[in-house]
Protein backbone atom coordinates (compact mmCIF):
# COMPACT_ATOMS: atom_id res chain seq x y z
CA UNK A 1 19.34 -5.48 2.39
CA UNK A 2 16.72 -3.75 0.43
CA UNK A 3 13.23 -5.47 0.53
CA UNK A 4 11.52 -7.65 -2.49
CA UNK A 5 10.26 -5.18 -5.21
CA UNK A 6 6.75 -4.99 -5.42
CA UNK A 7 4.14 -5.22 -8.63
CA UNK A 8 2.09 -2.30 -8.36
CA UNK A 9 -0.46 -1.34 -10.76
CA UNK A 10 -1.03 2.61 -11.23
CA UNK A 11 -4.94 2.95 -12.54
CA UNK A 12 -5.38 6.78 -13.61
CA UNK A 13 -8.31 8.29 -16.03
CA UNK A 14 -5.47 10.66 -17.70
CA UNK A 15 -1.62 9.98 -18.21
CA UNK A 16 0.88 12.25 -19.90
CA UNK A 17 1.13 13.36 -22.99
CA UNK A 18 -2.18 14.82 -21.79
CA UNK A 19 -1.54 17.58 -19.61
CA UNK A 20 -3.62 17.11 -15.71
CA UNK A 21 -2.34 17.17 -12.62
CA UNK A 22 -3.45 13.26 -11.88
CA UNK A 23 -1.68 12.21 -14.55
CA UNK A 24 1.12 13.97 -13.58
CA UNK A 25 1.30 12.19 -10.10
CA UNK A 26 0.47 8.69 -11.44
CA UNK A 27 3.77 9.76 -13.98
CA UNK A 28 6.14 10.52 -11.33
CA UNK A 29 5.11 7.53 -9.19
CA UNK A 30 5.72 5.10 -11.88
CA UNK A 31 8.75 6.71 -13.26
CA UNK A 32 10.35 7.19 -9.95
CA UNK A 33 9.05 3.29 -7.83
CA UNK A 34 10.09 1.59 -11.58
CA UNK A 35 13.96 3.45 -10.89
CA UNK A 36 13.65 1.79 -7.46
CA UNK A 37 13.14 -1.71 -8.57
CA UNK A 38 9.82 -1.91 -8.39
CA UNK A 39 7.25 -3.67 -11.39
CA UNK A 40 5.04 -1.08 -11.90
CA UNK A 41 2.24 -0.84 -14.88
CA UNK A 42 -0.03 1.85 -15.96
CA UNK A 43 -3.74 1.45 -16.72
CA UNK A 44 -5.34 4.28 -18.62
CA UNK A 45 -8.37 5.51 -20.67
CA UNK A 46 -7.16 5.22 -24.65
CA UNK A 47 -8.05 8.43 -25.87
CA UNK A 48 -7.53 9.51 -29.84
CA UNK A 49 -4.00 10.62 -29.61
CA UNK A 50 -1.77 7.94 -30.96
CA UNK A 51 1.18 7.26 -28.61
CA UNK A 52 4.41 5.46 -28.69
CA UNK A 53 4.03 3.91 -25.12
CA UNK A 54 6.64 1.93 -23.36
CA UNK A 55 5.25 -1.73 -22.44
CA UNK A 56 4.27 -0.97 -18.89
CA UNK A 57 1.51 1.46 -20.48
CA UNK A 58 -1.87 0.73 -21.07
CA UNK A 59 -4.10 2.52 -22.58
CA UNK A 60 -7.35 0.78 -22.94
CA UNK A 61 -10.19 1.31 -25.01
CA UNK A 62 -13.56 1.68 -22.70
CA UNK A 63 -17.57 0.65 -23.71
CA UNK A 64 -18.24 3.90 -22.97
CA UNK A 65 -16.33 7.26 -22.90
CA UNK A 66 -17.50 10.37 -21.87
CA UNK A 67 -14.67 13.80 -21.40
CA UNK A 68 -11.93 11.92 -19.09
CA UNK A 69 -13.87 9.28 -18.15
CA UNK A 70 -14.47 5.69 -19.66
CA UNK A 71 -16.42 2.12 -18.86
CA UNK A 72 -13.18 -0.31 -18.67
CA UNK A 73 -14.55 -3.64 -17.52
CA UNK A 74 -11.49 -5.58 -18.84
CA UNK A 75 -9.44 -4.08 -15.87
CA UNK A 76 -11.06 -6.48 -13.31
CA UNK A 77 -9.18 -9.43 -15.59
CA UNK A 78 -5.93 -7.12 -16.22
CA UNK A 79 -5.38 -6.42 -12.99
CA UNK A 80 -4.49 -10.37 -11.95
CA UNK A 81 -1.06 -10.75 -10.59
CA UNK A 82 -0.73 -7.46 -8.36
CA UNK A 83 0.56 -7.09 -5.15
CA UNK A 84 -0.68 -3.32 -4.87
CA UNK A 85 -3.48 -1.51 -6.77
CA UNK A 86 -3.23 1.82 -6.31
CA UNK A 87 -6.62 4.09 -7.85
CA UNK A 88 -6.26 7.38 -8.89
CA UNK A 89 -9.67 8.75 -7.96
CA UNK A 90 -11.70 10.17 -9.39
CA UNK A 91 -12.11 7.75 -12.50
CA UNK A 92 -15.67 7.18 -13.09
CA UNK A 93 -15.53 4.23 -15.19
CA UNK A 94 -12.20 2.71 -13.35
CA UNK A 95 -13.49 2.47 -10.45
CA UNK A 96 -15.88 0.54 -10.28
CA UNK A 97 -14.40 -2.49 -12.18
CA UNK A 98 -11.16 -2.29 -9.65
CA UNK A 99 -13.70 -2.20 -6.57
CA UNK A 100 -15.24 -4.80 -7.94
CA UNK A 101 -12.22 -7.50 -8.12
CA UNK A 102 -11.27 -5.84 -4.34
CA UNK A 103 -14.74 -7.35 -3.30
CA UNK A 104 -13.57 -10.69 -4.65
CA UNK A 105 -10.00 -10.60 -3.92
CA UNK A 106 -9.75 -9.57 -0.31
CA UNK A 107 -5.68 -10.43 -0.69
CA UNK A 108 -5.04 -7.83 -3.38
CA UNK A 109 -3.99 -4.13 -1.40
CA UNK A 110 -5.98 -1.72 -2.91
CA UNK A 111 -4.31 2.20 -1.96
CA UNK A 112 -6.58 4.77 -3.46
CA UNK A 113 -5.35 8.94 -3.66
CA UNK A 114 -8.06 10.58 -3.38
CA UNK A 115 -7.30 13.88 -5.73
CA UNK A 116 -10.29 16.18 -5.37
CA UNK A 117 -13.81 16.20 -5.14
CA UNK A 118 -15.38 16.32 -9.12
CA UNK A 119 -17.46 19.27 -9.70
CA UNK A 120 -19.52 20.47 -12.62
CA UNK A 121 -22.80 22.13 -13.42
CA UNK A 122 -25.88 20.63 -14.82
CA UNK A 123 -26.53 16.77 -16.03
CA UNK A 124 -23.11 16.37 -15.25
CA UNK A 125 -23.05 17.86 -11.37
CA UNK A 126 -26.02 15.92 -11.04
CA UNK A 127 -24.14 11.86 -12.07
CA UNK A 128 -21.11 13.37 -9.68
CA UNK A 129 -23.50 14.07 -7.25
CA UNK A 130 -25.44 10.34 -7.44
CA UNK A 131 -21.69 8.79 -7.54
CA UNK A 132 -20.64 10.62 -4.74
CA UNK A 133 -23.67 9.17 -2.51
CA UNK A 134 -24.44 5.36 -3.76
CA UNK A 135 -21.01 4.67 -5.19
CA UNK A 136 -18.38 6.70 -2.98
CA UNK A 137 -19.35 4.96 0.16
CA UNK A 138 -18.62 1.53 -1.29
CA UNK A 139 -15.31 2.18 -2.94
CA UNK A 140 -13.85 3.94 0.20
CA UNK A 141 -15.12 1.09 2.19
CA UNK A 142 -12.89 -1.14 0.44
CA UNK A 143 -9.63 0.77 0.72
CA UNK A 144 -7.29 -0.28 2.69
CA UNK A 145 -5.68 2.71 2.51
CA UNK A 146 -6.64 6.59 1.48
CA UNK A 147 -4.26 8.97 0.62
CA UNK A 148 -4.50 12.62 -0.10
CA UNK A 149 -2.42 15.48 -0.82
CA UNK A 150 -3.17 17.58 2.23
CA UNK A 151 -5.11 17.64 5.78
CA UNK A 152 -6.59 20.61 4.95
CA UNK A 153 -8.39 19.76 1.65
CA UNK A 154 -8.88 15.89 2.61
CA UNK A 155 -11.06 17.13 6.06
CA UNK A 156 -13.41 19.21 4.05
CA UNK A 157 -13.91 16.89 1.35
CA UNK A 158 -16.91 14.34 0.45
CA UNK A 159 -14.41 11.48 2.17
CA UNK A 160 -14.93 13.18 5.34
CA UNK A 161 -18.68 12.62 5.55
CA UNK A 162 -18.48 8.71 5.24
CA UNK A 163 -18.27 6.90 8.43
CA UNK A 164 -14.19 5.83 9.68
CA UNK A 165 -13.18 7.32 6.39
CA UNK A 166 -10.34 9.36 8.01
CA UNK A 167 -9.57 6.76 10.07
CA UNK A 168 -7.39 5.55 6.77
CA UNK A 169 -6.37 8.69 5.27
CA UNK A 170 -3.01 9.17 5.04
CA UNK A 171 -1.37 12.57 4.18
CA UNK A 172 0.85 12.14 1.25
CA UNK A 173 1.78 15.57 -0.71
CA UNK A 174 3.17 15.35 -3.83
CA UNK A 175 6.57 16.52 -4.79
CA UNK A 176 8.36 18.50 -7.16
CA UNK A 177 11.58 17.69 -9.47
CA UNK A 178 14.11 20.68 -7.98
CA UNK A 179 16.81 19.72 -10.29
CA UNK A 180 14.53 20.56 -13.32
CA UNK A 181 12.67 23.26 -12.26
CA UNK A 182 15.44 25.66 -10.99
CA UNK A 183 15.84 29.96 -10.66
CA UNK A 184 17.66 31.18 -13.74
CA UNK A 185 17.26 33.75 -16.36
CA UNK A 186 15.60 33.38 -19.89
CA UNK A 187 15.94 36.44 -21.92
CA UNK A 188 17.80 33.89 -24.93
CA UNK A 189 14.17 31.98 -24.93
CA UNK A 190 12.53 34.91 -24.41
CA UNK A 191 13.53 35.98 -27.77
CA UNK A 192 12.61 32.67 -29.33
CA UNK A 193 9.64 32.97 -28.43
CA UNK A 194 9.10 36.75 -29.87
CA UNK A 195 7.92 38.10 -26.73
CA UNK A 196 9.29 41.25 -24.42
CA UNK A 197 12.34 41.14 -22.12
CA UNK A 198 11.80 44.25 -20.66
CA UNK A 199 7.87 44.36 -19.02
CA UNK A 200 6.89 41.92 -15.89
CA UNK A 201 5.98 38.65 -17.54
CA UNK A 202 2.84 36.79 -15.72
CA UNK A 203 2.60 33.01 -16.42
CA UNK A 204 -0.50 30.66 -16.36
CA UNK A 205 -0.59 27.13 -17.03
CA UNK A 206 -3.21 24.64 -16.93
CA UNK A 207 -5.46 22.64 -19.22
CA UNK A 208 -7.75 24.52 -21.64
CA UNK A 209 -10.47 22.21 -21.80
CA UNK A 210 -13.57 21.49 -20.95
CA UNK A 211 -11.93 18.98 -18.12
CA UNK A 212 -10.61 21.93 -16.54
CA UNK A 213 -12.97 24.76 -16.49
CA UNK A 214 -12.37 25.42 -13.14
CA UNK A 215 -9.24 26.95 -13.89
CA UNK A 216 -10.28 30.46 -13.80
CA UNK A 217 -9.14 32.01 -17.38
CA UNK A 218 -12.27 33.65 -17.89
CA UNK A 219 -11.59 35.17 -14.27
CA UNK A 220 -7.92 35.80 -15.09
CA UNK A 221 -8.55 37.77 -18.38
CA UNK A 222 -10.98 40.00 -16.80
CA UNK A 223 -8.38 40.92 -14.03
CA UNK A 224 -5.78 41.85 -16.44
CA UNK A 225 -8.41 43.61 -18.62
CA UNK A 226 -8.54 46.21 -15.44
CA UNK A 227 -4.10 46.65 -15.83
CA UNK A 228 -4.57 48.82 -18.98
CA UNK A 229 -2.05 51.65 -17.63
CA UNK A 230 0.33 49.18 -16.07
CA UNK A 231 3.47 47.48 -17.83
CA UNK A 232 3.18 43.88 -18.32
CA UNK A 233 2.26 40.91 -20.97
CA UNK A 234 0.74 37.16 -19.91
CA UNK A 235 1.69 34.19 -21.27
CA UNK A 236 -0.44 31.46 -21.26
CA UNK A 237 0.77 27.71 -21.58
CA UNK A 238 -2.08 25.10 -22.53
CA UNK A 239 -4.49 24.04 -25.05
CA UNK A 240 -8.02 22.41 -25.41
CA UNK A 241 -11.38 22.70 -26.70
CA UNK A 242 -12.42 26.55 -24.61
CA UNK A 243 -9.06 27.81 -26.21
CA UNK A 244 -10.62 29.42 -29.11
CA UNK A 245 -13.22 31.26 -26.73
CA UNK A 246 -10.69 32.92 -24.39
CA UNK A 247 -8.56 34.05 -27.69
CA UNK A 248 -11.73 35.70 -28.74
CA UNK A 249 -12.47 37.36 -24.98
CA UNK A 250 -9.05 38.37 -25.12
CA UNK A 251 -9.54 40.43 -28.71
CA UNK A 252 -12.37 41.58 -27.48
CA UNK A 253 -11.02 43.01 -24.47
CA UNK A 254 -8.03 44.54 -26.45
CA UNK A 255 -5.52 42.75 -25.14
CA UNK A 256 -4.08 41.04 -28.05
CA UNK A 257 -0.63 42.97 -27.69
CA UNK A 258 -0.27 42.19 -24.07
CA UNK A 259 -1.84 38.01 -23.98
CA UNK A 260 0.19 35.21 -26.01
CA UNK A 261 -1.24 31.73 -26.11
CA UNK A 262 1.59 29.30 -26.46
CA UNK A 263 -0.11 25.81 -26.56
CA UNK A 264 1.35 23.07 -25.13
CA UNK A 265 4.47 23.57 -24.89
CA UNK A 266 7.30 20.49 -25.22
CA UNK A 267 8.26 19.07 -21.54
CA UNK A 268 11.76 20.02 -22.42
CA UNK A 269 11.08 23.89 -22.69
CA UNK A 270 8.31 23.99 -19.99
CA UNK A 271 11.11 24.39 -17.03
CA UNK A 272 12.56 27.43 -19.12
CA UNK A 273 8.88 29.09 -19.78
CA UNK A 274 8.56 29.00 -15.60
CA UNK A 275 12.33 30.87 -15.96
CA UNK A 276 10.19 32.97 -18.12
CA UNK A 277 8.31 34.62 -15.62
CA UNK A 278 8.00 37.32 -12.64
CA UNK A 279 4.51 36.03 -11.29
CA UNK A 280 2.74 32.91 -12.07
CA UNK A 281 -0.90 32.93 -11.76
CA UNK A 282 -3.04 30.16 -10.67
CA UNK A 283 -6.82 31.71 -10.07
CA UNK A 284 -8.68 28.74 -9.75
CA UNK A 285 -12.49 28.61 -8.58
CA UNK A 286 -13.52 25.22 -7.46
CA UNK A 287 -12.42 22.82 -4.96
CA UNK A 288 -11.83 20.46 -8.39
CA UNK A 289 -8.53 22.22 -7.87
CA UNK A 290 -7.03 20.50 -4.31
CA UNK A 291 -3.41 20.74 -4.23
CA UNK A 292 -1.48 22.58 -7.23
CA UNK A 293 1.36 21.03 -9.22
CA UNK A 294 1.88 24.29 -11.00
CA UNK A 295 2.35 26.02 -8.05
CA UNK A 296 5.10 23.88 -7.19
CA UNK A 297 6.64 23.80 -10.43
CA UNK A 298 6.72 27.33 -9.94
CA UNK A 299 7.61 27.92 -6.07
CA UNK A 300 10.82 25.32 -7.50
CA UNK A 301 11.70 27.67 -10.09
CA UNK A 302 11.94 30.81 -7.61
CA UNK A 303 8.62 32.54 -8.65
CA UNK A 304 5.67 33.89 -6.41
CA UNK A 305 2.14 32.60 -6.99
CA UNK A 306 -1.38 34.37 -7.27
CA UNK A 307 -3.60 31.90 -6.26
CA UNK A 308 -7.19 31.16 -5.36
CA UNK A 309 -7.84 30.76 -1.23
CA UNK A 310 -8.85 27.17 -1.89
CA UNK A 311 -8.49 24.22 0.39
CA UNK A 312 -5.13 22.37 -0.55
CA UNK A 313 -3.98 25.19 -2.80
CA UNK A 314 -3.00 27.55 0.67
CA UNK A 315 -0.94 24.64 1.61
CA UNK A 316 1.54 25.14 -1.27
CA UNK A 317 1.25 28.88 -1.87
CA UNK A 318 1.71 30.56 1.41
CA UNK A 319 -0.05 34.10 1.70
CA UNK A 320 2.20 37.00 2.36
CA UNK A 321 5.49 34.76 2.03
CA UNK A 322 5.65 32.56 -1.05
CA UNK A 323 2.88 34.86 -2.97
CA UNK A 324 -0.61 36.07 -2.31
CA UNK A 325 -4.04 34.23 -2.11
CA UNK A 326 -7.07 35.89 -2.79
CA UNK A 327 -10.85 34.98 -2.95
CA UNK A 328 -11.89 32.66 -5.64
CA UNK A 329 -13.30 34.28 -8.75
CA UNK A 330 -12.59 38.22 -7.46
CA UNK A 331 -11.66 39.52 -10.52
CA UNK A 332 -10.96 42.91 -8.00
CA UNK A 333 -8.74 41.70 -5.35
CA UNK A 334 -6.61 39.68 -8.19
CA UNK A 335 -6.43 42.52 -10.09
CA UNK A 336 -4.77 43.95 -6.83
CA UNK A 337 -2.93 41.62 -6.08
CA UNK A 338 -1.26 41.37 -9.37
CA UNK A 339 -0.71 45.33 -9.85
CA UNK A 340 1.09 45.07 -6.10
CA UNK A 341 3.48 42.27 -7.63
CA UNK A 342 3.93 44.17 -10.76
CA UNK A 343 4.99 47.32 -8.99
CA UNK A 344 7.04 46.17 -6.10
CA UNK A 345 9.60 44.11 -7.70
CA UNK A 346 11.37 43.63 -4.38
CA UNK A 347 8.64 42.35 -2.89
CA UNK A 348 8.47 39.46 -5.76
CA UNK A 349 12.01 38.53 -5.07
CA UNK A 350 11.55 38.07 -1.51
CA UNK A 351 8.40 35.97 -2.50
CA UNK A 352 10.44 34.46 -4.93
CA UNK A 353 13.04 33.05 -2.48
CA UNK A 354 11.20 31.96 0.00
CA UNK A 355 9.31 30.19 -2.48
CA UNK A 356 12.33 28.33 -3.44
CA UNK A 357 13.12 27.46 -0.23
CA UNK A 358 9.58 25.67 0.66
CA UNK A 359 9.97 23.79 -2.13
CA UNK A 360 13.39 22.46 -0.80
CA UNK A 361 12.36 22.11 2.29
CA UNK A 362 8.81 20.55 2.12
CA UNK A 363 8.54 19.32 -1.55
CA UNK A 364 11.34 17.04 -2.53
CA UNK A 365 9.97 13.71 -3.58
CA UNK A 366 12.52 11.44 -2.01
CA UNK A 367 11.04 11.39 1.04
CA UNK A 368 7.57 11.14 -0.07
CA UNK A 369 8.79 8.26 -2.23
CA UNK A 370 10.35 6.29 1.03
CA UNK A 371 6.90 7.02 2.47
CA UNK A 372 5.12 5.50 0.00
CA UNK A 373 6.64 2.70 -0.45
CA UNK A 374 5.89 2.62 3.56
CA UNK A 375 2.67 2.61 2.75
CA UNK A 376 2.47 -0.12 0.07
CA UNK A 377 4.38 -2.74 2.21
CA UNK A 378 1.97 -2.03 4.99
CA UNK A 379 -0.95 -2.65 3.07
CA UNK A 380 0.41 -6.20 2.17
CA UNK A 381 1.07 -6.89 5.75
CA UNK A 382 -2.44 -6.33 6.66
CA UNK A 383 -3.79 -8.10 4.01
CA UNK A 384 -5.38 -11.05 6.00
CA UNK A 385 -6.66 -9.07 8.98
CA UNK A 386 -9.05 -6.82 7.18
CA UNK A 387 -13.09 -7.50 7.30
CA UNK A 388 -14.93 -5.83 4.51
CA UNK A 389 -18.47 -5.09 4.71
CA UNK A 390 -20.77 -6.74 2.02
């Protein structure tokens, strides 16, 4: 007999239609515990996109908004009722209101994934910086569990320098859908989308916005820029407020011919864009990138990946096997890289397969799914035993 469902509430700075990979996760999780039974609500910044939600999202409007994050003290009230709240961190402005209602409500499980350690220049740097000493320590402390997406990114992260932080880490990667994202050929959408079927097509996706700077386009471009007698064109899927910038580096660099900027393109067509391409490209350059959806998406769809030698990132693109990793923000050894993929087409189908076959092997989410639902009902049975610190 399958246990009592659970009510679970999934509290996430970003959810879908935006494109981010925590939204993504918080997504799947819902969408996939709900099909098991499960109660499970969504608690989100509002942001100025008007959505037709169903009535398990909630997208509230915060005191204070600032890029992705927002002030949302009515969460310590909406969150009444819960068996599990599970924190998508970070959400500076989430947070703290959750931790808050932990402190008072000892018997409400509180499971926070811990996605990646928030990096920026400036002002900015500088607030992550003072969260990440006064306020870190006090929200980990009240976990009862931590999860993150890999041992290698989780043990070289800010969680590792607070005291018996590990001790309640648990390694939960995050899966990909291998029924949608499949090998296949695409010259029909190809065509609809006016571009060539008969030069290696590279692929990036990712967010164009400020959120995501650390994505690497700047880096990418300039790599590509250095493949003027090679045979190729890039298409990039994503859209935000640095878009207009790169379309102007990439005039200026005389690649207009070669780059195409497709937006955001529908969920329905994105599996067929990955069928697209030869090589997808993910040349991240801060550890604000930890694990790499994208990379799965495209390891699924039977496609090597260029990526950034990042903590977390080498656990889903393996070098020499599944595709190549090079040194963050080398606009030389990309440039490499990419020419070797573009001129040894066997090598990318070897790539390409093995790929797939990680992704079968190590990525499907039922499993992960049975795990953390593992997870969940141990939290409740532990509920009573835990001291927390004032």
């Amino acid at each position: 007999m399958r246990p009592p469902s659970l009510t679970i509430a999934q509290i996430v700075c970003t959810y879908p239609p935006y494109r981010g990979g925590m939204g993504q996760v918080a997504f799947e999780y819902t969408t996939r515990l709900r099909a098991r039974g499960h109660r499970v609500h969504v608690f989100t910044n509002k942001h100025a996109v008007s959505v037709e939600d169903p009535e398990w999202i909630h997208r509230l409007p915060s005191v204070l908004h600032v890029g992705n994050a927002g002030v949302l003290p009515s969460l310590y009230r909406r969150l009444s009722g819960f068996d599990i709240v599970h924190l998508h961190y970070p959400f500076y402005g989430g947070a703290e209101p959750v931790i808050v209602r932990k402190a008072m409500r000892h018997d409400q499980g509180l499971v926070l994934t811990y996605h990646m350690d928030a990096t920026a220049g400036g002002i900015k740097g500088a607030l992550f910086s003072a969260h990440r000493r006064v306020l870190l320590p006090w929200i980990i402390g009240r976990s009862d569990r931590i999860l993150a997406s890999s041992d290698d990114y989780i043990r070289t992260s800010a969680i590792a320098e607070i005291d018996g932080a590990l001790d309640r880490v648990e390694i939960h990667p995050f899966g990909i859908d291998l029924n949608r994202f499949h090998p296949g050929k695409e010259d029909g959408f190809k065509r609809k989308l006016t571009i060539r079927t008969d030069v290696p097509t590279l692929l990036f996706v990712g967010g164009l916005d400020s959120a995501h700077h650390f994505k690497g386009v700047p880096v990418l471009i300039e790599a590509i820029a250095q493949l003027a007698g090679k045979s190729f064109q890039l298409l990039i899927v994503g859209d935000g407020n640095l878009r207009p910038s790169f379309e102007a580096t990439v005039r200026a660099r005389g690649l207009n011919d070669r780059v195409h900027f497709l937006g955001n393109v529908a969920d329905r067509d994105l599996p067929s864009v990955y069928r697209c391409a030869d090589i997808h490209l993910f040349p991240s350059t801060r550890r604000a990138e930890a694990f790499g959806l994208v990379a799965l998406e495209a390891a699924a769809t039977g496609i090597p990946t260029i990526a950034s030698n990042l903590p977390g990132v080498r656990t889903v693109v393996q070098d020499g096997n599944t595709g190549l990793l090079v040194p963050p923000e080398d606009v030389n050894e990309l440039t490499r890289a990419i020419t070797l993929l573009i001129e040894q087409p066997e090598i990318r189908a070897r790539f390409g397969l093995a790929a797939r076959a990680m992704a079968q092997q190590r990525f499907a989410w039922d499993p992960f799914m049975d795990r953390l639902e593992q997870t969940y009902r141990s939290v409740m049975d532990q509920q009573s035993a835990r001291f927390y610190p004032v």
